[in-house]
Protein backbone atom coordinates (compact mmCIF):
# COMPACT_ATOMS: atom_id res chain seq x y z
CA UNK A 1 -81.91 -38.70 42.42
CA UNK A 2 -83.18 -37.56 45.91
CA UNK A 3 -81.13 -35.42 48.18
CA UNK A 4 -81.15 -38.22 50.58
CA UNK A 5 -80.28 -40.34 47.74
CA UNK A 6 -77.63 -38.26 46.72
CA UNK A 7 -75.65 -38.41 49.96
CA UNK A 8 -76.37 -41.97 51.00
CA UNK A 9 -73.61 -43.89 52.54
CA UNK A 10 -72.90 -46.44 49.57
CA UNK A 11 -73.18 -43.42 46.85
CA UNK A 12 -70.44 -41.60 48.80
CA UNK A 13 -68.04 -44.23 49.17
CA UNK A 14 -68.20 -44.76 45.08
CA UNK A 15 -67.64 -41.30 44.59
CA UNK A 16 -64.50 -41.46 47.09
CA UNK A 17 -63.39 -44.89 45.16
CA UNK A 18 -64.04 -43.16 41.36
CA UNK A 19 -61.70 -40.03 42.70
CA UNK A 20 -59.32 -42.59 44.52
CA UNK A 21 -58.88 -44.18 41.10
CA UNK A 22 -58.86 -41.29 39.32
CA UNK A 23 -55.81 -39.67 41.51
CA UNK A 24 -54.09 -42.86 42.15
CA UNK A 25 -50.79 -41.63 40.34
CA UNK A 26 -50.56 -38.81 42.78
CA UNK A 27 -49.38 -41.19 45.46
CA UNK A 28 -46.21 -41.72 44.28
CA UNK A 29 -44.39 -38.64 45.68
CA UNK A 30 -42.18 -37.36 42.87
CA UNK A 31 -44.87 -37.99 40.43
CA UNK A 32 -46.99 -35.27 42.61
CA UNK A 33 -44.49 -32.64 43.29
CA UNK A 34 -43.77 -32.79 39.15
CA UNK A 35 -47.28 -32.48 38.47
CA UNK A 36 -47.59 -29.59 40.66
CA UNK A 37 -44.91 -27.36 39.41
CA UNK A 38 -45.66 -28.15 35.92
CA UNK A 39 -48.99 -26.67 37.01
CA UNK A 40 -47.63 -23.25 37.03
CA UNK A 41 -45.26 -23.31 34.06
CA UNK A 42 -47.53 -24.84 31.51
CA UNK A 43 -49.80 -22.06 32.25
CA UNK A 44 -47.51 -19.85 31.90
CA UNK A 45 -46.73 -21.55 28.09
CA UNK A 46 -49.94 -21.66 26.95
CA UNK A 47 -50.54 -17.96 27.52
CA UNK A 48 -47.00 -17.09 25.94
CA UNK A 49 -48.62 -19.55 23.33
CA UNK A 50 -52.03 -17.26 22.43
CA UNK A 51 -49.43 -14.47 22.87
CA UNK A 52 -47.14 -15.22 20.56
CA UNK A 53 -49.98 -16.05 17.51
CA UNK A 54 -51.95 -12.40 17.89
CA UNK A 55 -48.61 -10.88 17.93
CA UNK A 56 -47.84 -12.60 14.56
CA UNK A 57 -50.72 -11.54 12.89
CA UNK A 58 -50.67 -8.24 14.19
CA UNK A 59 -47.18 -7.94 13.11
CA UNK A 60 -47.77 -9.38 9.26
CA UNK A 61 -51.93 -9.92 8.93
CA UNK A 62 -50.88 -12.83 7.47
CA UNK A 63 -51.97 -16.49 7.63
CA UNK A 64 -49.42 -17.78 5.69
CA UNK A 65 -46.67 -16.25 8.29
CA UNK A 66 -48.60 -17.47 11.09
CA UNK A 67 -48.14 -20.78 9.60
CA UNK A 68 -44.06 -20.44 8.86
CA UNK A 69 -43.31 -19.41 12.64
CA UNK A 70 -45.24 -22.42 13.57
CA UNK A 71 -43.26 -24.79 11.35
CA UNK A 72 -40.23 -23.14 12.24
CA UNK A 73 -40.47 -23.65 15.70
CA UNK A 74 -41.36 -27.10 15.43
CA UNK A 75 -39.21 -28.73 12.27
CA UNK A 76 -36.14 -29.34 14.52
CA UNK A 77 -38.24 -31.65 16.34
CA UNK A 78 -38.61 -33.71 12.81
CA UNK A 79 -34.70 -33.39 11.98
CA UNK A 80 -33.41 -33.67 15.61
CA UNK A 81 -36.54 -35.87 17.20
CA UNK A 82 -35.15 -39.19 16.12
CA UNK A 83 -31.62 -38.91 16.77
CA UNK A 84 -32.60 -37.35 20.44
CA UNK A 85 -34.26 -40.78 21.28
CA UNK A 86 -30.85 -43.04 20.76
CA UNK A 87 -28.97 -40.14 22.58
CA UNK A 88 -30.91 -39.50 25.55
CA UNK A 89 -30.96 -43.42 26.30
CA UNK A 90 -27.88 -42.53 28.08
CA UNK A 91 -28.88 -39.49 29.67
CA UNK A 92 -30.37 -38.87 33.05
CA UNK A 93 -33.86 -37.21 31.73
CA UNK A 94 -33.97 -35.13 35.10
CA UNK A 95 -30.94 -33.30 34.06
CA UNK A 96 -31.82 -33.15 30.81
CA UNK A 97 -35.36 -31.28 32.07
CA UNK A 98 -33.57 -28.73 34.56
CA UNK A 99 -31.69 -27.61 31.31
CA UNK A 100 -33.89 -27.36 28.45
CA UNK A 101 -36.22 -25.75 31.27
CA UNK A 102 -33.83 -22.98 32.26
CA UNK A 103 -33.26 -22.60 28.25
CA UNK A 104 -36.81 -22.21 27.54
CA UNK A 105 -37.19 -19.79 30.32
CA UNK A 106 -34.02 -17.29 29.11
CA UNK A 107 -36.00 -17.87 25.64
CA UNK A 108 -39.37 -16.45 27.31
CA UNK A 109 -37.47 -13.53 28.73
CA UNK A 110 -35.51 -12.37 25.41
CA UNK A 111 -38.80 -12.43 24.09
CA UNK A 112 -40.38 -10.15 26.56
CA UNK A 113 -37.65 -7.32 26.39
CA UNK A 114 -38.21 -7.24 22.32
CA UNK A 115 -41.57 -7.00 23.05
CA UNK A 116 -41.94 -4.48 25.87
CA UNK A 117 -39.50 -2.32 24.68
CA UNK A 118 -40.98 -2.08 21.24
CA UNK A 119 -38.40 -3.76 19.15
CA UNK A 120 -39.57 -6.97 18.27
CA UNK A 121 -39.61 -7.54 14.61
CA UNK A 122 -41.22 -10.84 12.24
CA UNK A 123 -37.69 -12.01 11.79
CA UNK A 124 -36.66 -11.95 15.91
CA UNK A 125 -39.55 -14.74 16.38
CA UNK A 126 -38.52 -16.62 13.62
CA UNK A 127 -34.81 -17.06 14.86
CA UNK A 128 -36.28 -17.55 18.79
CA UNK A 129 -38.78 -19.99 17.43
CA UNK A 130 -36.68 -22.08 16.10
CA UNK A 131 -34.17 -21.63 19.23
CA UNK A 132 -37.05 -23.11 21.13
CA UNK A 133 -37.85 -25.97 18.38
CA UNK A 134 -34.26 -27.44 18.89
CA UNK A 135 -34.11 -27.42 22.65
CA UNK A 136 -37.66 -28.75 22.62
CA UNK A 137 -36.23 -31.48 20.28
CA UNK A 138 -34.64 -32.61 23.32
CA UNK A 139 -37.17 -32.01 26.14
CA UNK A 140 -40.20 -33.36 24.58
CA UNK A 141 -39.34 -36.83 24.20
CA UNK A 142 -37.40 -36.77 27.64
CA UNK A 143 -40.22 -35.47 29.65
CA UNK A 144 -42.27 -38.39 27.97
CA UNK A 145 -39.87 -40.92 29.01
CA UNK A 146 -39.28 -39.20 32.35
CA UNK A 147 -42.81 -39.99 33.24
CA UNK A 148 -42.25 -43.95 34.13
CA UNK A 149 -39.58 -42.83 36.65
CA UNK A 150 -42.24 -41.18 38.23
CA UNK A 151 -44.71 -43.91 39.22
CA UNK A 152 -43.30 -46.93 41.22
CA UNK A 153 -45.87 -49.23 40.07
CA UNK A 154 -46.66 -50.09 36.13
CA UNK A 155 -50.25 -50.27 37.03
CA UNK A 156 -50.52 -46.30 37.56
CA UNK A 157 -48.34 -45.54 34.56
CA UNK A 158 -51.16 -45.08 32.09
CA UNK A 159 -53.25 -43.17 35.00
CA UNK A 160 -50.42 -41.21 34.92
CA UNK A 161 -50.46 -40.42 31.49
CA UNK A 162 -54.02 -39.59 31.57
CA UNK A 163 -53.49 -37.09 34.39
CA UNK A 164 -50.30 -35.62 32.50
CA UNK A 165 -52.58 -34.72 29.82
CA UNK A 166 -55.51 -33.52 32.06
CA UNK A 167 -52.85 -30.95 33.57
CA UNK A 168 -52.04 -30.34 30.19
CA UNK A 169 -55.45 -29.41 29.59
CA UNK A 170 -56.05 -27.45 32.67
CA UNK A 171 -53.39 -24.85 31.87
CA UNK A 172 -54.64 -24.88 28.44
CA UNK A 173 -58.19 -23.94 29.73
CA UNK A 174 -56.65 -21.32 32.07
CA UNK A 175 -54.13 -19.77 29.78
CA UNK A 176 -55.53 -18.73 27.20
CA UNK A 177 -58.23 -16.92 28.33
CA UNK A 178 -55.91 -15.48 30.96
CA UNK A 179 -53.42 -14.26 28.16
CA UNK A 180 -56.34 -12.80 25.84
CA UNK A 181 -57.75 -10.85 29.06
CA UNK A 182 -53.50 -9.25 29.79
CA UNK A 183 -53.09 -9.36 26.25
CA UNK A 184 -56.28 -6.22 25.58
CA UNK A 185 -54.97 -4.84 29.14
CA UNK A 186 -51.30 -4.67 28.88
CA UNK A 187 -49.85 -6.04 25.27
CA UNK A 188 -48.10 -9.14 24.41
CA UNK A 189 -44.84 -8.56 26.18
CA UNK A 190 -46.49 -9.17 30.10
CA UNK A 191 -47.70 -12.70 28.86
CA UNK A 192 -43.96 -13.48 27.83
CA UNK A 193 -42.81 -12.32 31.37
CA UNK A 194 -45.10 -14.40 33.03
CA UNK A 195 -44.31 -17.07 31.25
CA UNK A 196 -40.17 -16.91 32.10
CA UNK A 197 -41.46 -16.83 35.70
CA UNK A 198 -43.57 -19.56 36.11
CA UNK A 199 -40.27 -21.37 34.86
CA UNK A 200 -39.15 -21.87 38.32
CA UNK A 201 -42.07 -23.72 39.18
CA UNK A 202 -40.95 -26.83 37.59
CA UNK A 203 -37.28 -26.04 38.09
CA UNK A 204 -37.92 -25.87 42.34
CA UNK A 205 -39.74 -29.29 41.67
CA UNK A 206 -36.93 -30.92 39.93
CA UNK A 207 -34.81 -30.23 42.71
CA UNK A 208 -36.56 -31.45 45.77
CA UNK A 209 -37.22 -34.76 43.98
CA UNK A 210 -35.78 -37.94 44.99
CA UNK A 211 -34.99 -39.67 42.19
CA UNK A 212 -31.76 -42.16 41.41
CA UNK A 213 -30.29 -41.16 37.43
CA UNK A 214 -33.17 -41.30 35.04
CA UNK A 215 -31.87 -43.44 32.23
CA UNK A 216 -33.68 -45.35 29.46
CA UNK A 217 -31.48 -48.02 28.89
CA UNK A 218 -28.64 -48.56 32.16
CA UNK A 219 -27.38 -52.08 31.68
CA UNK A 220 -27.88 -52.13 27.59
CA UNK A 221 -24.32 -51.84 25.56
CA UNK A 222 -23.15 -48.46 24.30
CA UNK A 223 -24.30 -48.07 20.86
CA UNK A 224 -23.67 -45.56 17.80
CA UNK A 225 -26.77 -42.96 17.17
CA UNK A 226 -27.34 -44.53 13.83
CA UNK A 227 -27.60 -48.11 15.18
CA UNK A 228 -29.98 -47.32 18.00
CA UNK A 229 -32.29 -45.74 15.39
CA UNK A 230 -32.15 -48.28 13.07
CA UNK A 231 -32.92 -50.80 16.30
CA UNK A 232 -35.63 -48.50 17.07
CA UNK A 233 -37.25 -48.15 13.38
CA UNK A 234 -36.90 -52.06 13.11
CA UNK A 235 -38.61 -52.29 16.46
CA UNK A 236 -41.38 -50.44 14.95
CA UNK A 237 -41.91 -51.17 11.84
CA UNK A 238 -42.28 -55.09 12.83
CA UNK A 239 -44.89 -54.29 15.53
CA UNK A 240 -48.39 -53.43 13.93
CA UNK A 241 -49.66 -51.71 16.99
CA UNK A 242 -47.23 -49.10 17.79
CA UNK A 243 -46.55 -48.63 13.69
CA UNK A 244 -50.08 -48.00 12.89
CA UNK A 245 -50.63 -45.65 15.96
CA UNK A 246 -48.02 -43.73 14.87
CA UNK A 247 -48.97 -43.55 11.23
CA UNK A 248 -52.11 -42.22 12.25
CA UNK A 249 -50.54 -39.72 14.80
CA UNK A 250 -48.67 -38.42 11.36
CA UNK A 251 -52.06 -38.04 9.57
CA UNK A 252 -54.07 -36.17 12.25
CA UNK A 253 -51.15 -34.11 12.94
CA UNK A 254 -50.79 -32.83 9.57
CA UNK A 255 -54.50 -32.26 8.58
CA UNK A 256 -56.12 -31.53 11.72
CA UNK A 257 -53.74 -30.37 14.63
CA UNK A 258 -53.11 -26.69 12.45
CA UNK A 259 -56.55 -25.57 13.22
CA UNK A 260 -54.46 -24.02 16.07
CA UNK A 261 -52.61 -22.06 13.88
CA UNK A 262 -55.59 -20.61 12.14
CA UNK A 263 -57.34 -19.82 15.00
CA UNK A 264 -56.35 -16.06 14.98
CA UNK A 265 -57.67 -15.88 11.47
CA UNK A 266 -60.92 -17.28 12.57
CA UNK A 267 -61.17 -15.05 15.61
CA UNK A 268 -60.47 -11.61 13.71
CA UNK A 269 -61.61 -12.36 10.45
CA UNK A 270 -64.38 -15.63 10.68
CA UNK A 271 -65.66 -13.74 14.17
CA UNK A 272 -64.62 -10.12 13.95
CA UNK A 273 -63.54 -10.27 17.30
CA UNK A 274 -60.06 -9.56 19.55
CA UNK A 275 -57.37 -11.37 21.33
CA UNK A 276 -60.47 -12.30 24.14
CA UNK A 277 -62.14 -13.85 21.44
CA UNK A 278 -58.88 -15.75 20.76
CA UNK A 279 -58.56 -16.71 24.43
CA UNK A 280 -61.93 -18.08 24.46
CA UNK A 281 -61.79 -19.95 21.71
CA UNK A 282 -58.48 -21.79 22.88
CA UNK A 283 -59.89 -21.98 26.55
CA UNK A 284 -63.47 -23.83 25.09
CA UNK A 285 -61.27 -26.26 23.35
CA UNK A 286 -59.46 -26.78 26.57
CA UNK A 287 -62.68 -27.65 28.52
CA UNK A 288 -63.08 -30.17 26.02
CA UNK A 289 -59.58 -31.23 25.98
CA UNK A 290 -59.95 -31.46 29.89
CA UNK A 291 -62.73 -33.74 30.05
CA UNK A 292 -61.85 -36.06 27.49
CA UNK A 293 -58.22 -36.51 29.63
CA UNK A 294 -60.67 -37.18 32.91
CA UNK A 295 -62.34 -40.12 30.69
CA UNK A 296 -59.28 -41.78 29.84
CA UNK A 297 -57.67 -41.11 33.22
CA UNK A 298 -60.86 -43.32 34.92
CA UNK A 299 -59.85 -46.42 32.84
CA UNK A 300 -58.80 -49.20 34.59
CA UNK A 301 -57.24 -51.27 31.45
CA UNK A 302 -55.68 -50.64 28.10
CA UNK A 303 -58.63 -52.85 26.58
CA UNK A 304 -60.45 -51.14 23.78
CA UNK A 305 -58.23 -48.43 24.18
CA UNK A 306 -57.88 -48.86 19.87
CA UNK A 307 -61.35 -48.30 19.45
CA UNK A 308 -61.00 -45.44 21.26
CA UNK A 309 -58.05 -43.74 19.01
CA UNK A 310 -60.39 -44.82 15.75
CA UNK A 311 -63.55 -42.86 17.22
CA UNK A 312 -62.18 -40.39 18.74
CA UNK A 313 -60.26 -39.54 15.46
CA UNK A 314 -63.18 -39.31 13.00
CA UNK A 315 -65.50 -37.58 15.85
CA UNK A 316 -62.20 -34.97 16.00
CA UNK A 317 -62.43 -34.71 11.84
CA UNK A 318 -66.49 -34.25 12.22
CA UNK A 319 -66.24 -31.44 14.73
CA UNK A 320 -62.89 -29.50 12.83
CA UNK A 321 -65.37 -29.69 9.60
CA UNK A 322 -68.35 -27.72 11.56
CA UNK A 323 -66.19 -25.19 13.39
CA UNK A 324 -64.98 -24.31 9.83
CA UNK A 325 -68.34 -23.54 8.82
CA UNK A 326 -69.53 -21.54 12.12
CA UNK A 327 -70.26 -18.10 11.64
CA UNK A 328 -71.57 -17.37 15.12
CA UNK A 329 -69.16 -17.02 18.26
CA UNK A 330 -71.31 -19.01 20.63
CA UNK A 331 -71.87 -21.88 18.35
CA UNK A 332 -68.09 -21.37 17.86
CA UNK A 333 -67.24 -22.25 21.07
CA UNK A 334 -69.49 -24.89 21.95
CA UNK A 335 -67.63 -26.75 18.39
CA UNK A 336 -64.65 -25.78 20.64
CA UNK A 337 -65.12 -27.95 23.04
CA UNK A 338 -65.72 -31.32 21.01
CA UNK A 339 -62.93 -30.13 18.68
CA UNK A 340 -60.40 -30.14 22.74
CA UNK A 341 -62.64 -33.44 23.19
CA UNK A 342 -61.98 -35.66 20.75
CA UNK A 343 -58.16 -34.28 19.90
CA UNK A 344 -56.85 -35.44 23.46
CA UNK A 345 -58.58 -38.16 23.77
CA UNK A 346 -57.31 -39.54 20.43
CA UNK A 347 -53.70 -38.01 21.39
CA UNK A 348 -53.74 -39.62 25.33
CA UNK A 349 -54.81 -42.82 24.09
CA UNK A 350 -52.23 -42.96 21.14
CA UNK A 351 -49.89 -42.35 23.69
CA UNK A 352 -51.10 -44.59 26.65
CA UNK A 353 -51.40 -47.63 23.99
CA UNK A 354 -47.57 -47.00 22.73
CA UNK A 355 -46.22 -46.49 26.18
CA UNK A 356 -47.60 -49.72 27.98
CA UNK A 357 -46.66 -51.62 25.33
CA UNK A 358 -42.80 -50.77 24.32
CA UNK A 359 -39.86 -52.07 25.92
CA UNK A 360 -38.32 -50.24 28.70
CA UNK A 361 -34.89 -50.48 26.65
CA UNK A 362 -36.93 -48.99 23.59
CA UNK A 363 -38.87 -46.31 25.63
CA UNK A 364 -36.77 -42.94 24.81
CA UNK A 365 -36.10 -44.17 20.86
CA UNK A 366 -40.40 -44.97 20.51
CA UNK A 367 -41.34 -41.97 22.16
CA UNK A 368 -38.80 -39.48 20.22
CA UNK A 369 -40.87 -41.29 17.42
CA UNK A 370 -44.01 -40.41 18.84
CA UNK A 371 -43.24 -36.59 19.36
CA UNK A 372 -41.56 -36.76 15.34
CA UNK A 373 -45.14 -37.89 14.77
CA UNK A 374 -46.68 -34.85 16.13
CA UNK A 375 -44.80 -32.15 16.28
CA UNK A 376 -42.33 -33.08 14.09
CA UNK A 377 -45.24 -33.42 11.11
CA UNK A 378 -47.44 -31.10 12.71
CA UNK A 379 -44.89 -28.02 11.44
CA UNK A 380 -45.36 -29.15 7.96
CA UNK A 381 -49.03 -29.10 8.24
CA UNK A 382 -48.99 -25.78 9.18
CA UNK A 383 -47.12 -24.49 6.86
CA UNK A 384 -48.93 -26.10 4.22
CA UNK A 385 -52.53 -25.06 5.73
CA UNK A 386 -51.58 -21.48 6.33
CA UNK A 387 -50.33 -21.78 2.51
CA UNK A 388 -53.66 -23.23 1.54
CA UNK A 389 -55.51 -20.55 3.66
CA UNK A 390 -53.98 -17.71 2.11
CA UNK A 391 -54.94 -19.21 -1.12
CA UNK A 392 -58.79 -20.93 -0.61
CA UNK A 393 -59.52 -19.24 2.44
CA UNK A 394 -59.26 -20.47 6.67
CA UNK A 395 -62.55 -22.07 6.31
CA UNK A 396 -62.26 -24.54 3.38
CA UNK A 397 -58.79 -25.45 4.70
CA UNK A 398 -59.99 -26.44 7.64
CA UNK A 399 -62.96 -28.50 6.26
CA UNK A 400 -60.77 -30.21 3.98
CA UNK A 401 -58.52 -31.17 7.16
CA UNK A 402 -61.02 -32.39 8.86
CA UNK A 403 -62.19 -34.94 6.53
CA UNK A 404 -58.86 -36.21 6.15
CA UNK A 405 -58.80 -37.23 9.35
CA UNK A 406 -62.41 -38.75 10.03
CA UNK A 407 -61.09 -41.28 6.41
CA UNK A 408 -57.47 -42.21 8.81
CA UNK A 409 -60.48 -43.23 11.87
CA UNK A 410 -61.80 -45.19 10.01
CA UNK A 411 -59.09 -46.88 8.77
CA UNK A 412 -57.88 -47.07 11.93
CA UNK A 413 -61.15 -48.99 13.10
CA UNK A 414 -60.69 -51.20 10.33
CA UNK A 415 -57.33 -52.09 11.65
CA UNK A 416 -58.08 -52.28 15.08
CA UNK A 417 -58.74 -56.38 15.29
CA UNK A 418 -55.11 -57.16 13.98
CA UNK A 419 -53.73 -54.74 16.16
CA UNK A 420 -55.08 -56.25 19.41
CA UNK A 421 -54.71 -59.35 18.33
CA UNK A 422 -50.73 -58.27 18.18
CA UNK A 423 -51.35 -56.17 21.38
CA UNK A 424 -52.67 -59.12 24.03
CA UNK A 425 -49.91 -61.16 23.93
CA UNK A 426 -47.14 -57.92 25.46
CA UNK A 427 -50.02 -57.00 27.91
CA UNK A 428 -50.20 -60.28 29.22
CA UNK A 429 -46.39 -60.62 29.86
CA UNK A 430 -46.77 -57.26 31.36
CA UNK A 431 -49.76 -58.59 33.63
CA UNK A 432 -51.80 -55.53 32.32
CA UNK A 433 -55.27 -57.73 31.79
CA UNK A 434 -55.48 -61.48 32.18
C-alpha cells in the first residue's frame, strides 16, 4: 500500500470504526474503571505467579512438587466451585470482590515476609496455596458473573469478554518478564510485595463504581444449596451446547493447561537457562495469548464461534506437542506464542459461547461450572503431569498432553452441527443474529 494510500480518508475512518468496535465495552463507565484497576493487580499476579514456580523448584528441584502446590492451590475450586455458584446467586458479587480481593492481598503479603526474611519453607506455600484456592473458589466464578453488571447493553457483553481476556493477556505478557528481570535482581520476595500492592488498584475501583447490588438471581425464590445445583446440573446436562463446551474445557484443562506448571523444568533443565528465561517464555505465550483475545474481541456475532473452540483446540494440542520437542530457546519462544494463541482463543470462546447463551437466573451456578472445568480439573492435571514428568521426563509428558487435546478438537468439530443447531434458537430469543 502507498503512503498516500495508507492515510487516505476512507482507510482512516475503517481503522477508527475497527478500534471503535473493538473498544466498544469501554463505554459503559463501570465496565472501564474495572478494567483499569484490574490492569495493575493482574500484573501484579502474574509476576507473584512466575515467582512463586522458580521459588518451588529452587526450594525442592522437583517437578513433581511443582505440580502438588499447583493442585493444592486450585482443588478447592473443584470441591467448593459448585456449591459457590447456588450461594453467590444471592450475593452482591461487588462485595463479594472487595473481600476475596483484600484476602488475596494479606495472602501476597504473608508471603513476602516468609520470603524476604528468609523463612519460607515447602510446607508454608502449601498451606497459603491452598488459603488462596478456597477464597478463589469464591472470587473466580463471581468476577465471571460480575462482568454482565458491567455492560448496559447485551450486545457488548461478549466484546466484553473478549477484552477481559485481552487484559488478561496483557498483564500476562508484562508480568512475567517483569518478575524474571526482579526475580535475578532482587529474589522472589519483591515480586510478592508488588503483588499485595497492586491490590488496591482494583479495590479503589470497586469503590468509585456505581453499581445497584450485583445479584444473579433477585426476584427467583430462596432455594437450598443442593437444589440450586441440582437445577443447575439439570440445566446443563439437557443443553448440548453448554454440556459439550464444558466437557471439552475438562479435557484441555487436564492434558494441556499444566504445560504451565512444567515450564520451570523446561527453562532450567530443557533450556539451561534462569528465571529470565522463565519470564520469557511465559511473556511469548502471552503475546500469543494477547492477540488471539484481539481476534475474538473484533467479532461482531457468536456465529461460528464453535468452530472456533474445535480449531483452536487441536491447533493448541499441535503447538504443546512441538514446544515439547524444542531444544533451542528462540524456536522455544516463537512455539510460545501459538501455544498463548490458540489456548485463549479456545478458552474466550468457550466462555463467550456459554455466557450469551445461559439464563440470567442460571448465570452464577453455569459459570461456577465453568471455572470447576478449569481450574477445578486443571489441579488434577498437574498433579498427575508433574507425576508423569518425574517419571518419563517434561518432554514426553507434554507431547502426550498435547495430543490429547488436538483428538477432544476434533471431536468437538464433529459435534459442532448439533450444537448450533441447539444454539440458534436461544440466540434468536436473545436477538443476538437474526
Amino acid at each position: 500500500m502507498s503512503w498516500s494510500r495508507r492515510f487516505a480518508p476512507d482507510v482512516l475512518n475503517l481503522k477508527k470504526v475497527r478500534a471503535h468496535h473493538l473498544l466498544r465495552a469501554m463505554k459503559h463507565r463501570n465496565y472501564r474503571i474495572f478494567f483499569m484497576g484490574e490492569v495493575v493487580s493482574l500484573s501484579g499476579l502474574w509476576m507473584q505467579r512466575v515467582a512463586m514456580s522458580w521459588l518451588v523448584y529452587r526450594l525442592t528441584d522437583s517437578a513433581f512438587m511443582l505440580g502438588a502446590v499447583d493442585f493444592v492451590g486450585q482443588i478447592p475450586v473443584f470441591f467448593l466451585g459448585m456449591f459457590a455458584g447456588v450461594v453467590l446467586e444471592k450475593m452482591d458479587l461487588k462485595k463479594v470482590i472487595f473481600l476475596c480481593q483484600g484476602l488475596s492481598m494479606v495472602h501476597a503479603f504473608v508471603l513476602a515476609f516468609l520470603t524476604l526474611t528468609g523463612r519460607v519453607e515447602y510446607w508454608h506455600i502449601i498451606i497459603l496455596s491452598s488459603m488462596l484456592g478456597v477464597v478463589n473458589a469464591f472470587e473466580i466464578p463471581a468476577r465471571q458473573a460480575f462482568v454482565v453488571h458491567l455492560v448496559d447493553k447485551s450486545e457488548d457483553l461478549g466484546n466484553a469478554i473478549a477484552l477481559n481476556s485481552s487484559l488478561f493477556n496483557v498483564a500476562r505478557l508484562l508480568g512475567p518478564s517483569l518478575g524474571g528481570l526482579i526475580i535475578a535482581a532482587f529474589g522472589e520476595g519483591i515480586c510478592f510485595v508488588i503483588n499485595g500492592l497492586s491490590y488496591f488498584a482494583t479495590l479503589a475501583a470497586l469503590m468509585i463504581m456505581k453499581l445497584r447490588e450485583c445479584r444473579g438471581d433477585r426476584d427467583g425464590p430462596p432455594r437450598r444449596v443442593i437444589e440450586g445445583l441440582r437445577e443447575g446440573l439439570v440445566y446443563v446436562k439437557g443443553f448440548s451446547p453448554i454440556r459439550n463446551t464444558l466437557m471439552a474445557l475438562v479435557v484441555i484443562s487436564f492434558a494441556g493447561i499444566p504445560y504451565l506448571v512444567l515450564l520451570p523444568v523446561f527453562a532450567r533443565e530443557i533450556l539451561s537457562g534462569g528465571p529470565q528465561t522463565l519470564g520469557f517464555l511465559m511473556a511469548a505465550s502471552g503475546i500469543g495469548a494477547l492477540a488471539g483475545s484481539i481476534g475474538l474481541a473484533l467479532r461482531r456475532s457468536p456465529v461460528g464461534l464453535g468452530k472456533i473452540m474445535a480449531f483452536s483446540m487441536s491447533f493448541f494440542g499441535i503447538s504443546v506437542s512441538l514446544f515439547s520437542l524444542s531444544r533451542s530457546l528462540t524456536l522455544s519462544m516463537f512455539l510460545m506464542v501459538f501455544v498463548g494463541l490458540f489456548m485463549v482463543s479456545s478458552m474466550v470462546s468457550c466462555n463467550t459461547f456459554i455466557q450469551t447463551l445461559v439464563d440470567d437466573n442460571k448465570r452464577s451456578r453455569v459459570m461456577s461450572l465453568y471455572i470447576v472445568s478449569i481450574l477445578g480439573i486443571a489441579p488434577i492435571g498437574s498433579l498427575n503431569a508433574g507425576w508423569l514428568a518425574s517419571m518419563f521426563g517434561a518432554p514426553l509428558t507434554l507431547a502426550g498432553g498435547g495430543v490429547v487435546c488436538v483428538a477432544m478438537g476434533i471431536i468437538l468439530w464433529k459435534q459442532h452441527p448439533g450444537m448450533w443447531e441447539a444454539a440458534l434458537p436461544v440466540y434468536r430469543r436473545k436477538n443476538m443474529v437474526k
